[in-house]
PDB file of N, CA and C in Angstrom:
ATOM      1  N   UNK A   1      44.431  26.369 118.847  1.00  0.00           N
ATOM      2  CA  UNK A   1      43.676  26.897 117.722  1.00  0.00           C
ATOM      3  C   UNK A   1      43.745  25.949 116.522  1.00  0.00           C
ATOM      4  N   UNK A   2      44.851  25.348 116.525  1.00  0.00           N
ATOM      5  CA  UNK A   2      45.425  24.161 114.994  1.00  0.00           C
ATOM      6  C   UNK A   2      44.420  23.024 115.083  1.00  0.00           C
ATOM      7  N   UNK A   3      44.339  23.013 116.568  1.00  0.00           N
ATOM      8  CA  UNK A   3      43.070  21.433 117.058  1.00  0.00           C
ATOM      9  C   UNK A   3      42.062  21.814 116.808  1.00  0.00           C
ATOM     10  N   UNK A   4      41.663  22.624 116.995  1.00  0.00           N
ATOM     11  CA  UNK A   4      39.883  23.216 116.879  1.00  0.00           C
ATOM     12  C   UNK A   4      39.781  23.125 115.496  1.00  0.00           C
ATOM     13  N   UNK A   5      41.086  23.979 114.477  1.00  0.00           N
ATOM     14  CA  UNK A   5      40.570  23.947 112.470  1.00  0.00           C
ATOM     15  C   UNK A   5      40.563  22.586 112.871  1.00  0.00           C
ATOM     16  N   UNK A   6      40.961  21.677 112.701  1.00  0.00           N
ATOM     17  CA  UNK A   6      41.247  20.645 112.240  1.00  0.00           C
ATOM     18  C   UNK A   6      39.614  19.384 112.798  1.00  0.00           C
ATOM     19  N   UNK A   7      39.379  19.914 114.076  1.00  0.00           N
ATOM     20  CA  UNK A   7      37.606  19.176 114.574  1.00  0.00           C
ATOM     21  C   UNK A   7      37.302  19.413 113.857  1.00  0.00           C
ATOM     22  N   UNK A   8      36.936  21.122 113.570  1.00  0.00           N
ATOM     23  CA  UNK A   8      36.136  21.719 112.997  1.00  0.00           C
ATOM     24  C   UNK A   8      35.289  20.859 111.728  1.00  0.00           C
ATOM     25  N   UNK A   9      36.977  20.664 110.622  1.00  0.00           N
ATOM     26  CA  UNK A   9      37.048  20.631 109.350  1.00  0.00           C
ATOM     27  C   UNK A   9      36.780  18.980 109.297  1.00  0.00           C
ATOM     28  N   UNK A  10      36.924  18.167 110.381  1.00  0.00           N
ATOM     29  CA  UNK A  10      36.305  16.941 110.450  1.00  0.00           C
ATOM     30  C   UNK A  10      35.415  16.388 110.741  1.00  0.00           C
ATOM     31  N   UNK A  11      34.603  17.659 111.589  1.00  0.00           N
ATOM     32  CA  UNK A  11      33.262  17.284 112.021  1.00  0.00           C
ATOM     33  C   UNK A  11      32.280  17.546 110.965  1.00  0.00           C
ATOM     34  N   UNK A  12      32.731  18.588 110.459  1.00  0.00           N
ATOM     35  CA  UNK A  12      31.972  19.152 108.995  1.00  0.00           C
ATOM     36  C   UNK A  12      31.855  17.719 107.604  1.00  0.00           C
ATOM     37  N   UNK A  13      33.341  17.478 107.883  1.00  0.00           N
ATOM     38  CA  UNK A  13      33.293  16.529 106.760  1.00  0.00           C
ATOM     39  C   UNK A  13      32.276  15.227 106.985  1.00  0.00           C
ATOM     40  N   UNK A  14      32.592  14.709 108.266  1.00  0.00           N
ATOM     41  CA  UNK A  14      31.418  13.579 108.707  1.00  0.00           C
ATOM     42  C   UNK A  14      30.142  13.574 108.701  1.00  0.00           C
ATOM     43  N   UNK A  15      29.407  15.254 108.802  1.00  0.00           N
ATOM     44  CA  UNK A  15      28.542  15.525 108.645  1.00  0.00           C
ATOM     45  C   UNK A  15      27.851  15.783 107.676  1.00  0.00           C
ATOM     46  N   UNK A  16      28.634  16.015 106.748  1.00  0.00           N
ATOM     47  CA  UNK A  16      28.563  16.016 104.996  1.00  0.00           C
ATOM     48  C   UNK A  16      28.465  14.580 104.358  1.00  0.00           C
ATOM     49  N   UNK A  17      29.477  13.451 104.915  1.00  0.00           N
ATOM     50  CA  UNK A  17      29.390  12.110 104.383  1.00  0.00           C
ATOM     51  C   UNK A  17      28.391  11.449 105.004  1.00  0.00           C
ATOM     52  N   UNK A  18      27.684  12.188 106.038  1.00  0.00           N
ATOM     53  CA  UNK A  18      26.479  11.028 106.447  1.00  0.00           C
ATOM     54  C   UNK A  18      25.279  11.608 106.595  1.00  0.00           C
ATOM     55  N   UNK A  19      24.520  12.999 106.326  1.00  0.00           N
ATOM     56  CA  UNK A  19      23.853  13.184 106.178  1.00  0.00           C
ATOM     57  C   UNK A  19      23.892  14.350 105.170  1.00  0.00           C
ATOM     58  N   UNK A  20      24.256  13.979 103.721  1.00  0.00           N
ATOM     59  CA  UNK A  20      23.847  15.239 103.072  1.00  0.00           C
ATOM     60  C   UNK A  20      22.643  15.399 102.218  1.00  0.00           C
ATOM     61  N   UNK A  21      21.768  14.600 102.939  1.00  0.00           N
ATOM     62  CA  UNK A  21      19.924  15.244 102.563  1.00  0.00           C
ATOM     63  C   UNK A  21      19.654  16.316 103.548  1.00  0.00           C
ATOM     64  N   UNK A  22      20.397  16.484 105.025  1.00  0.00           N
ATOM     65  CA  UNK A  22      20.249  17.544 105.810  1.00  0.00           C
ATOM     66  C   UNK A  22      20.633  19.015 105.402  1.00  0.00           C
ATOM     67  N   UNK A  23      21.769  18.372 104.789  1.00  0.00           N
ATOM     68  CA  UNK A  23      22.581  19.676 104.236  1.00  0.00           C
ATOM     69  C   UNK A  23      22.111  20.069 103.569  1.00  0.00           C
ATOM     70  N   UNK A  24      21.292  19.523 102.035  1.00  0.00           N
ATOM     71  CA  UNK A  24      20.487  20.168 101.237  1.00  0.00           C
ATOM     72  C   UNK A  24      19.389  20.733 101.899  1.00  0.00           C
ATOM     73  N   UNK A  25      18.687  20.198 102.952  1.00  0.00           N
ATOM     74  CA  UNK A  25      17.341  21.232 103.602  1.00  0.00           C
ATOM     75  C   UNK A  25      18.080  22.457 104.344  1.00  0.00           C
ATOM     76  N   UNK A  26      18.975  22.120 104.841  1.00  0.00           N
ATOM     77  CA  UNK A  26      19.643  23.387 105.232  1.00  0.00           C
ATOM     78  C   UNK A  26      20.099  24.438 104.350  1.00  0.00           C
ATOM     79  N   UNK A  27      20.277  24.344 103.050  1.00  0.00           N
ATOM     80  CA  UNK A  27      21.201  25.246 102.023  1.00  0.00           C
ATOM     81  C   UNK A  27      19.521  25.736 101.395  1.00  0.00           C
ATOM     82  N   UNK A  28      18.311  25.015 101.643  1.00  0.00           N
ATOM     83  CA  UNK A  28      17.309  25.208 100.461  1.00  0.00           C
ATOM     84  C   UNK A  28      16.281  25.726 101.329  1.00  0.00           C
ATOM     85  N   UNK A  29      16.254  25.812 102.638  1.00  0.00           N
ATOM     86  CA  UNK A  29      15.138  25.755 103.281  1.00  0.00           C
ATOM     87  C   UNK A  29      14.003  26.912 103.301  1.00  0.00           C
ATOM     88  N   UNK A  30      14.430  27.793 102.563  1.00  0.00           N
ATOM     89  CA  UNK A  30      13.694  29.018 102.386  1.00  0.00           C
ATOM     90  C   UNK A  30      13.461  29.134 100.878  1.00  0.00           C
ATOM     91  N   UNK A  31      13.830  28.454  99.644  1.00  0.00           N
ATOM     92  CA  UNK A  31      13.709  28.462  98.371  1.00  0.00           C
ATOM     93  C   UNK A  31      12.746  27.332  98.197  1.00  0.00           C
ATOM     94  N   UNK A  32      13.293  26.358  98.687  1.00  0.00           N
ATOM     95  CA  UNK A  32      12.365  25.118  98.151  1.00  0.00           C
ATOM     96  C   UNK A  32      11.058  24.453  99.043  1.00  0.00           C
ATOM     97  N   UNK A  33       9.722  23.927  98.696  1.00  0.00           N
ATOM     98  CA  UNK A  33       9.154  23.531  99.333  1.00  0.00           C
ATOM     99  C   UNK A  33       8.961  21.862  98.671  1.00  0.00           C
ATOM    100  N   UNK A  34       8.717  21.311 100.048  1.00  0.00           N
ATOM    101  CA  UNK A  34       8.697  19.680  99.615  1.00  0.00           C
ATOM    102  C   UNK A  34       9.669  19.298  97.994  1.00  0.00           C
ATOM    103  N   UNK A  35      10.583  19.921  98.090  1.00  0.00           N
ATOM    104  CA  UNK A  35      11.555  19.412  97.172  1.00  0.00           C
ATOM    105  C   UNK A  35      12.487  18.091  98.044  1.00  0.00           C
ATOM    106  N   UNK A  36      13.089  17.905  96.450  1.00  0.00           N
ATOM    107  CA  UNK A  36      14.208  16.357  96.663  1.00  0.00           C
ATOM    108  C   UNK A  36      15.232  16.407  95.994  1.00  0.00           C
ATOM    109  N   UNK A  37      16.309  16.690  96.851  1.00  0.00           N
ATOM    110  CA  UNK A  37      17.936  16.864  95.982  1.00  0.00           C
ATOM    111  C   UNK A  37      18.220  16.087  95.604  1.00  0.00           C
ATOM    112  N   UNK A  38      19.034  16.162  94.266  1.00  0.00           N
ATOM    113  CA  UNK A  38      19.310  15.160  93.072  1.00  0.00           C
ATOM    114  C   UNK A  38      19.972  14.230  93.725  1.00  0.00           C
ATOM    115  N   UNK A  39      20.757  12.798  93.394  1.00  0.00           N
ATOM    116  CA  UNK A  39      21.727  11.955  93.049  1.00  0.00           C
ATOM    117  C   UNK A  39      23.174  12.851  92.810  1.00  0.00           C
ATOM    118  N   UNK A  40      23.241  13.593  92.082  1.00  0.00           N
ATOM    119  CA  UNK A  40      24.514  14.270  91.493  1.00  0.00           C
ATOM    120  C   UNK A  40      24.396  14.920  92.891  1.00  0.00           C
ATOM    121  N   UNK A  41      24.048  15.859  93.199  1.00  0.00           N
ATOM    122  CA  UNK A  41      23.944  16.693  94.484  1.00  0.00           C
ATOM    123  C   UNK A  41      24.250  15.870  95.372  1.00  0.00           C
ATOM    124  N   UNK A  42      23.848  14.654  95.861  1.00  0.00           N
ATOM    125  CA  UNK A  42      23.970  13.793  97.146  1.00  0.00           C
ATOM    126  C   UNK A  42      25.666  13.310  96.584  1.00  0.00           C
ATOM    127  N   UNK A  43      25.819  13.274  95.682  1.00  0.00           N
ATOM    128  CA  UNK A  43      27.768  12.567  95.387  1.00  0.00           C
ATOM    129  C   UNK A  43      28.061  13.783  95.460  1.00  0.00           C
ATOM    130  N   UNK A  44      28.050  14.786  95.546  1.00  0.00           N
ATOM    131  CA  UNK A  44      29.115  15.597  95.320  1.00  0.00           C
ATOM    132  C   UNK A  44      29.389  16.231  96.641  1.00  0.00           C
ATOM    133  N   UNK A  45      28.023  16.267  97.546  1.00  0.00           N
ATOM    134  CA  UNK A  45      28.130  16.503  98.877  1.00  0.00           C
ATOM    135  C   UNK A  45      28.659  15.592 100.020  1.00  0.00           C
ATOM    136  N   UNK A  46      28.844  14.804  99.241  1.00  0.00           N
ATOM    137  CA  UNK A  46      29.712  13.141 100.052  1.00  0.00           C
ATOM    138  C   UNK A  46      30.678  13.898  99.589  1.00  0.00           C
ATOM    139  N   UNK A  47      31.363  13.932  98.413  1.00  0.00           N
ATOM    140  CA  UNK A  47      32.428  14.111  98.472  1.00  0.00           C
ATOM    141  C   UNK A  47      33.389  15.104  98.624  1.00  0.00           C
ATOM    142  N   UNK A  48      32.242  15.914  98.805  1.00  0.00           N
ATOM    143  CA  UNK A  48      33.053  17.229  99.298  1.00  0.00           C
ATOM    144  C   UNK A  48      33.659  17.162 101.115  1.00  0.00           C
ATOM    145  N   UNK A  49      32.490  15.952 101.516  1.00  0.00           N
ATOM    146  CA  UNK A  49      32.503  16.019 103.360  1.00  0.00           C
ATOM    147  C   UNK A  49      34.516  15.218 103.384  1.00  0.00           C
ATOM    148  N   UNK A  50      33.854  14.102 102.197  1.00  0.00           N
ATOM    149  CA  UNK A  50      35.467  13.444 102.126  1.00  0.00           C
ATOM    150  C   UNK A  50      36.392  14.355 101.990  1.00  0.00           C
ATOM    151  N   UNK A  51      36.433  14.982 101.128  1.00  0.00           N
ATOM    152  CA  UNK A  51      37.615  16.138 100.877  1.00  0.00           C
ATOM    153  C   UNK A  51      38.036  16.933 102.414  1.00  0.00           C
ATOM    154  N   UNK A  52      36.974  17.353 102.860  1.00  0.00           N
ATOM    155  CA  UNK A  52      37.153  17.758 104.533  1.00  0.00           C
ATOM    156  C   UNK A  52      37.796  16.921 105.513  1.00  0.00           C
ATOM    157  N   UNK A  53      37.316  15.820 105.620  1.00  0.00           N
ATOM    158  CA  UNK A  53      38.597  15.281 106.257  1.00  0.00           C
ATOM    159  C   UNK A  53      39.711  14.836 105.827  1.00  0.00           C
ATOM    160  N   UNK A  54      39.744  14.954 104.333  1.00  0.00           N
ATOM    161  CA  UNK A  54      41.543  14.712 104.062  1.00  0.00           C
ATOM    162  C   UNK A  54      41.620  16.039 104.344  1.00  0.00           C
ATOM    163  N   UNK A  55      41.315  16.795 103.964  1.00  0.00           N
ATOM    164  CA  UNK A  55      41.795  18.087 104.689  1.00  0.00           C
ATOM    165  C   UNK A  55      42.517  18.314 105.668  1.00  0.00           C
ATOM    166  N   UNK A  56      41.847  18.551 106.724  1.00  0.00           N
ATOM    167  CA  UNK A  56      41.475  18.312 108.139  1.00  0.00           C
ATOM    168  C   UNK A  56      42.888  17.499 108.461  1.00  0.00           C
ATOM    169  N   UNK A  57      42.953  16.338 108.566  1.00  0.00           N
ATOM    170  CA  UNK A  57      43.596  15.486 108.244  1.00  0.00           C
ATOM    171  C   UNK A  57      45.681  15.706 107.949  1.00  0.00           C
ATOM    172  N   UNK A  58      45.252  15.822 106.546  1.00  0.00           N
ATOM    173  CA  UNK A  58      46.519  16.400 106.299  1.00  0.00           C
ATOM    174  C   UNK A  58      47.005  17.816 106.971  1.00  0.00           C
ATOM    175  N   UNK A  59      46.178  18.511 107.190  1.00  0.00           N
ATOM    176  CA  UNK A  59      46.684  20.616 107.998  1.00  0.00           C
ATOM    177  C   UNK A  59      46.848  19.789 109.316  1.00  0.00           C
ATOM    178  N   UNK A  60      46.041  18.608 110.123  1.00  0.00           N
ATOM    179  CA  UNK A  60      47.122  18.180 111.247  1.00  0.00           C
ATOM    180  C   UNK A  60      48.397  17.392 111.177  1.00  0.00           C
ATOM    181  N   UNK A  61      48.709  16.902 110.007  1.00  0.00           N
ATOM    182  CA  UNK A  61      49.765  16.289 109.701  1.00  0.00           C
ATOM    183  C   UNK A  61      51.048  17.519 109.538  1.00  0.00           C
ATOM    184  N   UNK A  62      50.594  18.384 108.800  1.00  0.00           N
ATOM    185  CA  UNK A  62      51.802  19.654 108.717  1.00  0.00           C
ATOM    186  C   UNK A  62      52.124  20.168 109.516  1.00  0.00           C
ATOM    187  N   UNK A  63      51.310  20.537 110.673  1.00  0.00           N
ATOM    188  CA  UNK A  63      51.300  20.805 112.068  1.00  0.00           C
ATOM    189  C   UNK A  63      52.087  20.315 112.902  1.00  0.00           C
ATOM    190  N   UNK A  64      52.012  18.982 113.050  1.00  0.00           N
ATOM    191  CA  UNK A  64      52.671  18.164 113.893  1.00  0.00           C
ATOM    192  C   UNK A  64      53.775  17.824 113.628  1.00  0.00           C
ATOM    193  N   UNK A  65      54.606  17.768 112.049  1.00  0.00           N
ATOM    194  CA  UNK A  65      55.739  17.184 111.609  1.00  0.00           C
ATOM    195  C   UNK A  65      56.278  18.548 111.123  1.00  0.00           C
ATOM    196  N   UNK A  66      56.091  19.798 111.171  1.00  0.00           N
ATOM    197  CA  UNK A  66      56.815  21.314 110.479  1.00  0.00           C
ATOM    198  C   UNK A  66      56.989  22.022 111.816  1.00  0.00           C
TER     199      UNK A  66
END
């Protein structure tokens, strides 16, 4: 179950650092038409994917060494 959070929370994050124009059509896709998510929006959704795999990351590090 510790392996699966931890894909999970890394697959999410990779998917966030490399496509988050997807993520915005996905979060907007019923509000917005032919819209274009900001600059600020595209950094913050990078860096939130980053934050996921330190995440990710570190909860397998506690795991393995506690």
């Amino acid at each position: 179950m510790t392996y699966l959070v931890v894909a999970l929370l890394v697959a999410i994050g990779i998917f966030f650092t490399i496509k988050p124009n997807t993520v915005w059509k996905y979060n907007h896709y019923f509000t917005v038409k032919d819209g274009e998510p900001s600059d600020l929006y595209l950094i913050c959704v990078r860096l939130t994917g980053v934050l996921f795999i330190i995440l990710g990351l570190v909860y397998l590090g506690v795991m393995l060494f506690y």
